[in-house]
N, C-alpha and C. Protein backbone atom coordinates (compact mmCIF):
# COMPACT_ATOMS: atom_id res chain seq x y z
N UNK A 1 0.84 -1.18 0.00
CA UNK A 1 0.00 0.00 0.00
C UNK A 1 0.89 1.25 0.00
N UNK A 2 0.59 2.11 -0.91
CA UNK A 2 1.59 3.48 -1.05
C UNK A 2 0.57 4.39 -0.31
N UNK A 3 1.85 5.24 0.47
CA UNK A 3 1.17 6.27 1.38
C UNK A 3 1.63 7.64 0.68
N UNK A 4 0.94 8.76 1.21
CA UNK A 4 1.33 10.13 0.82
C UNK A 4 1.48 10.99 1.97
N UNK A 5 1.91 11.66 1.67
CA UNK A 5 2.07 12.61 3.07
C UNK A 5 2.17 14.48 2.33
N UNK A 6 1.23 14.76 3.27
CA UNK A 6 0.77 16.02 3.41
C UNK A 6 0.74 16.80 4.47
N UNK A 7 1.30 18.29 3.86
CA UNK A 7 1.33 19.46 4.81
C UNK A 7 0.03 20.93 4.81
N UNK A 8 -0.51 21.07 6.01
CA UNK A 8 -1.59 22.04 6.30
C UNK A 8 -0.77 23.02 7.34
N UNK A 9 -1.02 23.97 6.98
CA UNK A 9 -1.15 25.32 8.08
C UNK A 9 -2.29 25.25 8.75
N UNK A 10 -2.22 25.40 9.61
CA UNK A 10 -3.55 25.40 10.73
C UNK A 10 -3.28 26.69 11.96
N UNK A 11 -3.59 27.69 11.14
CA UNK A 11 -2.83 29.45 11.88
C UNK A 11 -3.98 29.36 13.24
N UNK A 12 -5.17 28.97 13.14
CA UNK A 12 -5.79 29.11 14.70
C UNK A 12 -5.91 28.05 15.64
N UNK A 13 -4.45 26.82 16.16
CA UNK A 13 -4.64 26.63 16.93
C UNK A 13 -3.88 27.19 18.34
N UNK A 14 -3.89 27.27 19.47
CA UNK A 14 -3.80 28.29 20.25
C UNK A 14 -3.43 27.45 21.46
N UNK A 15 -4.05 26.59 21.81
CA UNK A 15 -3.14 25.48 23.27
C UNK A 15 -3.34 24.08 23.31
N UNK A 16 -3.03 23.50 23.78
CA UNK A 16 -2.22 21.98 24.39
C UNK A 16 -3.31 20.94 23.39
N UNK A 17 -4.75 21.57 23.84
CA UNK A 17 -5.81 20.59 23.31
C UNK A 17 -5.81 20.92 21.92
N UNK A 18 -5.77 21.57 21.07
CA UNK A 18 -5.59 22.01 19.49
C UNK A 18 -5.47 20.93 18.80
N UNK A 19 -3.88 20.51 18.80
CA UNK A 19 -3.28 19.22 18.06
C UNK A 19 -4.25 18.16 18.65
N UNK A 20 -4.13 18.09 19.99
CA UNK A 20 -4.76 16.63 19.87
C UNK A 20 -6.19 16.09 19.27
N UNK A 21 -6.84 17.58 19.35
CA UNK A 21 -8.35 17.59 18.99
C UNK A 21 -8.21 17.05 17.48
N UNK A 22 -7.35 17.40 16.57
CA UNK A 22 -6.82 17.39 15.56
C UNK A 22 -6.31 16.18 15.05
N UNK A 23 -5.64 15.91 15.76
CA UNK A 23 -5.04 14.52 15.43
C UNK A 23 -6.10 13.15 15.50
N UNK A 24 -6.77 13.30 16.55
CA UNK A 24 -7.61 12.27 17.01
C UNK A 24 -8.54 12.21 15.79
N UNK A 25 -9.08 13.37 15.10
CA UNK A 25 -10.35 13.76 13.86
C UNK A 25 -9.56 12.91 12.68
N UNK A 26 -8.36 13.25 12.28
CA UNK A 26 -7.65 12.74 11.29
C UNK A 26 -7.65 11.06 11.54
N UNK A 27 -7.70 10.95 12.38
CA UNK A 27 -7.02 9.59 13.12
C UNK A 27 -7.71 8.22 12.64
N UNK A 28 -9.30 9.22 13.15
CA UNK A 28 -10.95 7.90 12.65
C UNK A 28 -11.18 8.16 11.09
N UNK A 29 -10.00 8.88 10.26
CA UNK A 29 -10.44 8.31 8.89
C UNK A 29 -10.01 7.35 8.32
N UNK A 30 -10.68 6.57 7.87
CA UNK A 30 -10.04 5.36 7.18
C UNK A 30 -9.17 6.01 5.92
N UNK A 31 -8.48 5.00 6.00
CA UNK A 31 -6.92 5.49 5.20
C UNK A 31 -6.10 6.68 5.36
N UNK A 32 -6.48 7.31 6.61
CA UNK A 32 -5.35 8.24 7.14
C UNK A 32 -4.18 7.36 8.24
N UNK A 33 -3.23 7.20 8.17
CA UNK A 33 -2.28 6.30 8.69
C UNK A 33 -1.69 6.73 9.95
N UNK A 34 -1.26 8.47 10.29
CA UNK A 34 -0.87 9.27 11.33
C UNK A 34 -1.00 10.67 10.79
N UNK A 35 -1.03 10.84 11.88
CA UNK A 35 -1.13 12.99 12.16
C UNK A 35 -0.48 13.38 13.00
N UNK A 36 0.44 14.28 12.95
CA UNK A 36 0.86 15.13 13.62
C UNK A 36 0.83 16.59 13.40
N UNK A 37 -0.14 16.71 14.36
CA UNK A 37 -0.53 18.03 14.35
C UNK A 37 0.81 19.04 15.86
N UNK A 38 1.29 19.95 15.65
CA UNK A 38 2.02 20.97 15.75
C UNK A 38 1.67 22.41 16.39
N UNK A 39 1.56 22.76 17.26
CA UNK A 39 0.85 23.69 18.15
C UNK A 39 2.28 25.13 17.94
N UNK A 40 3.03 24.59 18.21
CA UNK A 40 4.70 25.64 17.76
C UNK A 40 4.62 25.83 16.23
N UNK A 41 4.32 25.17 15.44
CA UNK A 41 4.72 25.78 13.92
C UNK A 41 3.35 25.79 13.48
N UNK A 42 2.22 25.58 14.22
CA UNK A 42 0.89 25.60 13.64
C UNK A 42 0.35 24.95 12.47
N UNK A 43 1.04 23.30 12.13
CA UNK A 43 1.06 22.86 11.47
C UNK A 43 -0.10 21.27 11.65
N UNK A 44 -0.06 20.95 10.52
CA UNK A 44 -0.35 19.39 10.54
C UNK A 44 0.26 18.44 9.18
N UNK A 45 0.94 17.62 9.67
CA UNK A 45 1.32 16.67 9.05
C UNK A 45 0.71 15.12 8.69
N UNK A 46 0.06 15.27 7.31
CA UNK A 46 -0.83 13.56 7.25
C UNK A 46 0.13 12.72 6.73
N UNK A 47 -0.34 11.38 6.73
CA UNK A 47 -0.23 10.37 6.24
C UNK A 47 -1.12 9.50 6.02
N UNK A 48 -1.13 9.31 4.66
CA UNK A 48 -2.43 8.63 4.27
C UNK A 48 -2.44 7.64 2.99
N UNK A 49 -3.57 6.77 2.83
CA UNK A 49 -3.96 5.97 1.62
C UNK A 49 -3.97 7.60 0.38
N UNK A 50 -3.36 7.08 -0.90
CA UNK A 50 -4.64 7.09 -2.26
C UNK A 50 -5.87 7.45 -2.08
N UNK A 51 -6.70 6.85 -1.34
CA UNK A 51 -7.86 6.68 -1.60
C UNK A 51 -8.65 8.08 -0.58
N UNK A 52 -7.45 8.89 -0.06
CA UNK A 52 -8.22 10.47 1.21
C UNK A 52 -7.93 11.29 0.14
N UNK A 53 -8.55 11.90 -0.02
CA UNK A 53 -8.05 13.38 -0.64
C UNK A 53 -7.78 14.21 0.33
N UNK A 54 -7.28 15.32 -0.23
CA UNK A 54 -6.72 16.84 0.44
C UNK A 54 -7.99 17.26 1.27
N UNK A 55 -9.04 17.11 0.30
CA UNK A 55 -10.07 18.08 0.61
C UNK A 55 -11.00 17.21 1.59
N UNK A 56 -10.67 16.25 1.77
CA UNK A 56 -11.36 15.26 2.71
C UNK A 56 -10.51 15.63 4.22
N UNK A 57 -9.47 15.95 4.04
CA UNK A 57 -8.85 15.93 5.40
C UNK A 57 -8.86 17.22 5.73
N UNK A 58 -8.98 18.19 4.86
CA UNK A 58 -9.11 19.90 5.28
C UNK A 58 -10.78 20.04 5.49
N UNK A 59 -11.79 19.45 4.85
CA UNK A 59 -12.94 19.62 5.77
C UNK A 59 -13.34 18.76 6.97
N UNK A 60 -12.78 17.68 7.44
CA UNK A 60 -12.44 17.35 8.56
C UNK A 60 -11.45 18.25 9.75
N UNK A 61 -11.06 18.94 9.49
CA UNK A 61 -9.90 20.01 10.16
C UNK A 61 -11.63 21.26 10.40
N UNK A 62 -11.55 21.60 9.35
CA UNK A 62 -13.00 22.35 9.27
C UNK A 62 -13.68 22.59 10.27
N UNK A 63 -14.33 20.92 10.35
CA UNK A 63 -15.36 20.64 11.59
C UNK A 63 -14.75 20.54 12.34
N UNK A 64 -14.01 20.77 12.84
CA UNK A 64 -13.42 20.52 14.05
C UNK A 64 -13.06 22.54 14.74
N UNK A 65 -13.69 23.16 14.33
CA UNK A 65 -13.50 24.60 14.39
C UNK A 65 -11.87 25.52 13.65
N UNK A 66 -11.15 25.01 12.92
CA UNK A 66 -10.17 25.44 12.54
C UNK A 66 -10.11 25.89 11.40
N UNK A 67 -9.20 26.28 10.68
CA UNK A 67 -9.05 26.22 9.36
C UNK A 67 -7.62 25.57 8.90
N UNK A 68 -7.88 25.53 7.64
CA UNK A 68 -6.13 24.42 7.19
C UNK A 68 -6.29 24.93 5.27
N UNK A 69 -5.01 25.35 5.52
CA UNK A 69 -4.92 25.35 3.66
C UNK A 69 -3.18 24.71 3.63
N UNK A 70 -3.13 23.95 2.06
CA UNK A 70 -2.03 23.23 1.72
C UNK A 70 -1.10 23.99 2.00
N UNK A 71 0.15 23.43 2.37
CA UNK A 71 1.65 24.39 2.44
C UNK A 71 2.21 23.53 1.65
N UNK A 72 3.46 24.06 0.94
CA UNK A 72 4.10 23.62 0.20
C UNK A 72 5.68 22.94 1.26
């Protein structure tokens, strides 16, 4: 199985619970593999199946009260 890995800015999270709220959302998608979400660089890092899109894991970030756009 080939994985991909992807980078989000996530400029409003703000303390301790942020990432984890974050990580845990990413976590219950099928074919997301790990997250590390980043509270110091305001980041999130996926890993995932083929089969997630971008836009599947940034409106999951979404609901979760945040926002996330691609970083290069």
């Amino acid at each position: 199985m080939s994985t991909k890995t992807i980078k989000f800015s996530v400029p409003d999270m703000h303390c301790e619970s942020c990432p984890k709220l974050i990580n845990i959302t990413l976590e219950e998608i099928p074919g997301v593999v790990s997250s590390n979400a980043s509270l110091k660089d305001k980041t999130v890092i996926v890993s995932h199946t083929e089969k997630v899109s971008p836009e599947l894991l940034i409106s999951a970030i979404e609901e979760t009260g945040y926002t996330a756009t691609i970083t290069k």
